[in-house]
C-alpha atoms as a PDB file:
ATOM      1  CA  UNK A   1       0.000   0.000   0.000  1.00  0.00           C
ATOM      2  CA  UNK A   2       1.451   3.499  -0.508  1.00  0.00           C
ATOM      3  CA  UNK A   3       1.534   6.150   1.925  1.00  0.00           C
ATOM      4  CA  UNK A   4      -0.169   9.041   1.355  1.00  0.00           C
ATOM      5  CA  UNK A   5      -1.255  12.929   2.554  1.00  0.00           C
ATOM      6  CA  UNK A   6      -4.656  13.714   3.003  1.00  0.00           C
ATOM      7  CA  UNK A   7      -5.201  17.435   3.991  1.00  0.00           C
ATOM      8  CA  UNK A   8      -3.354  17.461   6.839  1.00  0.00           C
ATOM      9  CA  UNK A   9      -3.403  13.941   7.849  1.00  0.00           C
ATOM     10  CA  UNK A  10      -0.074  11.473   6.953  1.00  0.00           C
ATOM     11  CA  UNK A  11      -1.238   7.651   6.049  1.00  0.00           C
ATOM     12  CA  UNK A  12       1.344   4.774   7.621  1.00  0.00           C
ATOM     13  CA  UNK A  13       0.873   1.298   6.595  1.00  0.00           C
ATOM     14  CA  UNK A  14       2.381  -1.309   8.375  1.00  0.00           C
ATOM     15  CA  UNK A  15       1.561  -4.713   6.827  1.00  0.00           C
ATOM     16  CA  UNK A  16      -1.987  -5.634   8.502  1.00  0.00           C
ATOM     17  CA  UNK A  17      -3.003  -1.870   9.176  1.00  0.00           C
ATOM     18  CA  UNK A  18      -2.878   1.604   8.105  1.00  0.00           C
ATOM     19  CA  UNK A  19      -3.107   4.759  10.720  1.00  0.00           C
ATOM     20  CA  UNK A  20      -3.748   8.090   9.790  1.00  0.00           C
ATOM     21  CA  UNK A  21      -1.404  10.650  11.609  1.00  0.00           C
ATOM     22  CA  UNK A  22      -2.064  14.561  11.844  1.00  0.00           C
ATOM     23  CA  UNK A  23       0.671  16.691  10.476  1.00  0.00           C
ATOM     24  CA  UNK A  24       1.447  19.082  13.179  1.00  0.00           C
ATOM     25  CA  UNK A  25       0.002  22.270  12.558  1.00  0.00           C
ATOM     26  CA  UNK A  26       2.336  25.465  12.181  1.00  0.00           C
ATOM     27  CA  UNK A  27       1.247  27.458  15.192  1.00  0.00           C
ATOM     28  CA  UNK A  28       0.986  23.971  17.514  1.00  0.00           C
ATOM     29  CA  UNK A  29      -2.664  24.372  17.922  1.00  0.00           C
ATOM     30  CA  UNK A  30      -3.233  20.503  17.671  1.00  0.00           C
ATOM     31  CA  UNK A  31       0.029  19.552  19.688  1.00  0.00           C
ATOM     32  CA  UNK A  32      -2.284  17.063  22.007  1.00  0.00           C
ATOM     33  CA  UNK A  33      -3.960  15.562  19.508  1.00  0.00           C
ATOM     34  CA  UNK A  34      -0.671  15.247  17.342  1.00  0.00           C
ATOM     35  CA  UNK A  35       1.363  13.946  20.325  1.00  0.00           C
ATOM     36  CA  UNK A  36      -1.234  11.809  21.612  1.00  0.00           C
ATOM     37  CA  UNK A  37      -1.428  10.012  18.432  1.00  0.00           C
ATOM     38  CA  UNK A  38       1.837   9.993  17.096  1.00  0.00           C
ATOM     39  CA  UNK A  39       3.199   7.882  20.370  1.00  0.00           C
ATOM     40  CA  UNK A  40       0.386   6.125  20.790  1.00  0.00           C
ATOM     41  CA  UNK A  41       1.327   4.632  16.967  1.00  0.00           C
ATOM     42  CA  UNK A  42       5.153   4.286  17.914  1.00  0.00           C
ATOM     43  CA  UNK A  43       4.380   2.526  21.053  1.00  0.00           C
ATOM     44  CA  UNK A  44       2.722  -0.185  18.906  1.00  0.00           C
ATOM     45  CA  UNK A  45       5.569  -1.217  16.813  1.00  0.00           C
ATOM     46  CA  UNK A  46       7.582  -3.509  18.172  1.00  0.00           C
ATOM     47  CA  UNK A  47      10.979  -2.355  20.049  1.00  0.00           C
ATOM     48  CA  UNK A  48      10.345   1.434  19.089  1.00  0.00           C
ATOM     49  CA  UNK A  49       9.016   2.257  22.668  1.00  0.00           C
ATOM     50  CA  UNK A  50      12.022   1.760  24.113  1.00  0.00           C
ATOM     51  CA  UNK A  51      13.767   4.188  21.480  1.00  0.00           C
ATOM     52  CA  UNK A  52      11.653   6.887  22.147  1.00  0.00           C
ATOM     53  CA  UNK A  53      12.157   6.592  25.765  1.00  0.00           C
ATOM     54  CA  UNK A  54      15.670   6.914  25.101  1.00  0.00           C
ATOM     55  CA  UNK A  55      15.786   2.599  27.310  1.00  0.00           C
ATOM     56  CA  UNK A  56      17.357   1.542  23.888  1.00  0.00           C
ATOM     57  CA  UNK A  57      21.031   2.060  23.304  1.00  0.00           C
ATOM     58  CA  UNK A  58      23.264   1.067  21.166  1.00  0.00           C
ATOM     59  CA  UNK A  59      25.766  -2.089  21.358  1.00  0.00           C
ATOM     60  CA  UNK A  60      28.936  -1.226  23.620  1.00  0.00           C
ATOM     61  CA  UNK A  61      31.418  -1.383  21.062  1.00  0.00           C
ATOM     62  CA  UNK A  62      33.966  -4.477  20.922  1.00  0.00           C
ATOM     63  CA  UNK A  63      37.333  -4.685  22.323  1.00  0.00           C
ATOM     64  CA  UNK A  64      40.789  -5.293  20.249  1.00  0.00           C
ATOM     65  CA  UNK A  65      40.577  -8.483  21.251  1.00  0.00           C
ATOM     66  CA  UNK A  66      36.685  -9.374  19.861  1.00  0.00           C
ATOM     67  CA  UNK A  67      37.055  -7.421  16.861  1.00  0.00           C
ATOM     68  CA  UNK A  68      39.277 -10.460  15.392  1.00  0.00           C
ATOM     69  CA  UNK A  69      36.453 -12.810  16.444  1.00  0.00           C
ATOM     70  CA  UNK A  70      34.588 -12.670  13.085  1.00  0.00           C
ATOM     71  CA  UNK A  71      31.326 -14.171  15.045  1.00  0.00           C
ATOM     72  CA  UNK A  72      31.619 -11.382  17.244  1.00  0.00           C
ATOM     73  CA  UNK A  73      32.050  -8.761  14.502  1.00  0.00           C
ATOM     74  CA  UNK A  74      28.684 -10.096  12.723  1.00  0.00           C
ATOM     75  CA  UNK A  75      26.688 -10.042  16.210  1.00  0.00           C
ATOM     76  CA  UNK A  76      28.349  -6.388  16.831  1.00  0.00           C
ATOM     77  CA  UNK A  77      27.170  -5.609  13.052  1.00  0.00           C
ATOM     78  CA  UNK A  78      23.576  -7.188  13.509  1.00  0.00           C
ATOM     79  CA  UNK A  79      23.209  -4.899  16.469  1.00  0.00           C
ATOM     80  CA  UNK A  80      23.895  -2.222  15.651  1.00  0.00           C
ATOM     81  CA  UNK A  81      22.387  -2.751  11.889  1.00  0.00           C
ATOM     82  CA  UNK A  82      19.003  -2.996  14.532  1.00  0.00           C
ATOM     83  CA  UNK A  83      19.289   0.156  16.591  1.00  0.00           C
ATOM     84  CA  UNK A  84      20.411   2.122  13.619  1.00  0.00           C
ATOM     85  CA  UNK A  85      17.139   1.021  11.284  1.00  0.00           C
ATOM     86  CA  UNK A  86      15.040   1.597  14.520  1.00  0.00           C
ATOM     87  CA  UNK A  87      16.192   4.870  15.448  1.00  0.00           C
ATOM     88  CA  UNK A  88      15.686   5.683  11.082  1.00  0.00           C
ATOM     89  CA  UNK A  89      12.531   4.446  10.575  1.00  0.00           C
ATOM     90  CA  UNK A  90      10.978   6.805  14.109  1.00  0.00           C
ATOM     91  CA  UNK A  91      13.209   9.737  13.351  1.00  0.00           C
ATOM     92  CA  UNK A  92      11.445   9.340   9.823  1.00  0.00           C
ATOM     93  CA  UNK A  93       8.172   9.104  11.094  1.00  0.00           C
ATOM     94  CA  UNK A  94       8.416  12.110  12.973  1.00  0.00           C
ATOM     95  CA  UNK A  95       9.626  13.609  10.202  1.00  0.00           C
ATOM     96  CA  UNK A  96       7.299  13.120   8.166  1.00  0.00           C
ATOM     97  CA  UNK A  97       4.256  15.078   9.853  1.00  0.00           C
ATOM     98  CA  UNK A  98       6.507  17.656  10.593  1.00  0.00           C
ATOM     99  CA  UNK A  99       6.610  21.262   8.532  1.00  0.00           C
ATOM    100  CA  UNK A 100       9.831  21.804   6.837  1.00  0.00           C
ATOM    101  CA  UNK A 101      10.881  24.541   9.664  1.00  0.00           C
ATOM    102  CA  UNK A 102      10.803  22.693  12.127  1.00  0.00           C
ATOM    103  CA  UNK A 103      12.221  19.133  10.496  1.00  0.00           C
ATOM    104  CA  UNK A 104      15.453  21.799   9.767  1.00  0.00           C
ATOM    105  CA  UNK A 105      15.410  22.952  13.644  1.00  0.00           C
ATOM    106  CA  UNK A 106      15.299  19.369  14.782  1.00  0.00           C
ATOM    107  CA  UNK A 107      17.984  18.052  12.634  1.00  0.00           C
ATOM    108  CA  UNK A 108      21.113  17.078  14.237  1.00  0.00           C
ATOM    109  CA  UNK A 109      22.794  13.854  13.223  1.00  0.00           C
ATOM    110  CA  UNK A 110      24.358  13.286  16.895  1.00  0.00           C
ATOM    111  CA  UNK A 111      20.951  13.466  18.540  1.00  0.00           C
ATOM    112  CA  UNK A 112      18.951  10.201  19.304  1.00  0.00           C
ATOM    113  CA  UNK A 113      15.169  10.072  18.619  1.00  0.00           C
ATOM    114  CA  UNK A 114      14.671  10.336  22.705  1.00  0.00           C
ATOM    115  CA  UNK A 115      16.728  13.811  22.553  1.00  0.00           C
ATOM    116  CA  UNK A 116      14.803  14.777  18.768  1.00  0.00           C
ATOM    117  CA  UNK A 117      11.334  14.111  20.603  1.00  0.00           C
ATOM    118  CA  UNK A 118      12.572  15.576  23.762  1.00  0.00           C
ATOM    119  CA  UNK A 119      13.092  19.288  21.748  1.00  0.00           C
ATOM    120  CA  UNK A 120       9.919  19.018  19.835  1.00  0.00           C
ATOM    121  CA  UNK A 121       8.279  18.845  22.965  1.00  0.00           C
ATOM    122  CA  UNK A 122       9.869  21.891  24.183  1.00  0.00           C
ATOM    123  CA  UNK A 123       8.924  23.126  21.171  1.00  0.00           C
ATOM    124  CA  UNK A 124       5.446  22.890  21.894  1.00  0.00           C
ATOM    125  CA  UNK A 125       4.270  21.847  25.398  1.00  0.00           C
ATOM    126  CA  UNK A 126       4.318  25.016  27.146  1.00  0.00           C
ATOM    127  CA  UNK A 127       2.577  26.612  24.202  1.00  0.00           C
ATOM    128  CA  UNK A 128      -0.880  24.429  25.165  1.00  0.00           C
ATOM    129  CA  UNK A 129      -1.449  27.086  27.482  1.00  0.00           C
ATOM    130  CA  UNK A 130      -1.573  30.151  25.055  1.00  0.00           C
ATOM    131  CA  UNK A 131      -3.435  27.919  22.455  1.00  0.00           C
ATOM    132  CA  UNK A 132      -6.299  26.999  24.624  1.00  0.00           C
ATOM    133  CA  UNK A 133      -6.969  30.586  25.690  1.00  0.00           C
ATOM    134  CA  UNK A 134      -6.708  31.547  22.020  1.00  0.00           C
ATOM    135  CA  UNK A 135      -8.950  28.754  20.928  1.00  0.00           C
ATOM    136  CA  UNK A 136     -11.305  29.893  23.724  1.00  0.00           C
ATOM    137  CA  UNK A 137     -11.581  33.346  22.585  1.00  0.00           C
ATOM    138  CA  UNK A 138     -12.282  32.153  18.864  1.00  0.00           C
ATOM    139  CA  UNK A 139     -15.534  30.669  20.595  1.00  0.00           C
ATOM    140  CA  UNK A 140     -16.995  33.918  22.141  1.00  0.00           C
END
């Protein structure tokens, strides 16, 4: 199935389901909803909790001595092939139902997705406030 946008809302298949994710809106006005949502559907894949929660870490890297184990190497490899694709395919996600602006202010290649979630939440938490009493006003 391909993915696709549908105003304001990003489709993710995985192979039994598809979920329909809201792009978070420029001024944060829908931060619950978006946050709500978005973890609620990375919770549910398996071993990306833990990645978000910043529990999953990388292998420890091998000593002089097990690097000349080839078995080692592979296990080492497999690893860290595993945390690598985890952290892509959540760092993607997010990503992807992000505006451009902010994908740019997030980006930083030495952050993990626990520290990249961790500033888009700063980002946006403490706004919920000013949004609500905005929103409010829009109704009188």
């Amino acid at each position: 199935m391909e993915d696709v946008t549908v105003s304001g809302l990003e489709t993710f298949s995985t192979s039994k389901t598809s979920f329909l994710l809201p792009k978070l809106k420029d001024d944060g006005s829908n931060w619950v909803l978006y946050q709500t949502q978005l973890t609620d559907y990375i919770n549910g894949q398996p071993g990306f909790r833990k990645h978000l929660t910043g529990r999953a870490k990388p292998p420890k890297d091998l000593t002089d001595v097990e690097k000349k184990d080839a078995d080692k190497v592979d296990t080492y490899e497999d690893s860290m092939d595993e945390y690598l694709q985890k952290q892509s395919a959540i760092r993607n996600l997010i990503h992807s139902t992000l505006l451009e602006k902010v994908r740019i202010r997030l980006m930083n290649p030495d952050h993990s997705v626990k520290d990249m979630w961790a500033e888009l939440c700063s980002l946006y938490e403490n706004q919920n406030v000013i949004v609500l009493a905005f929103l409010l006003s829009q109704l009188h």
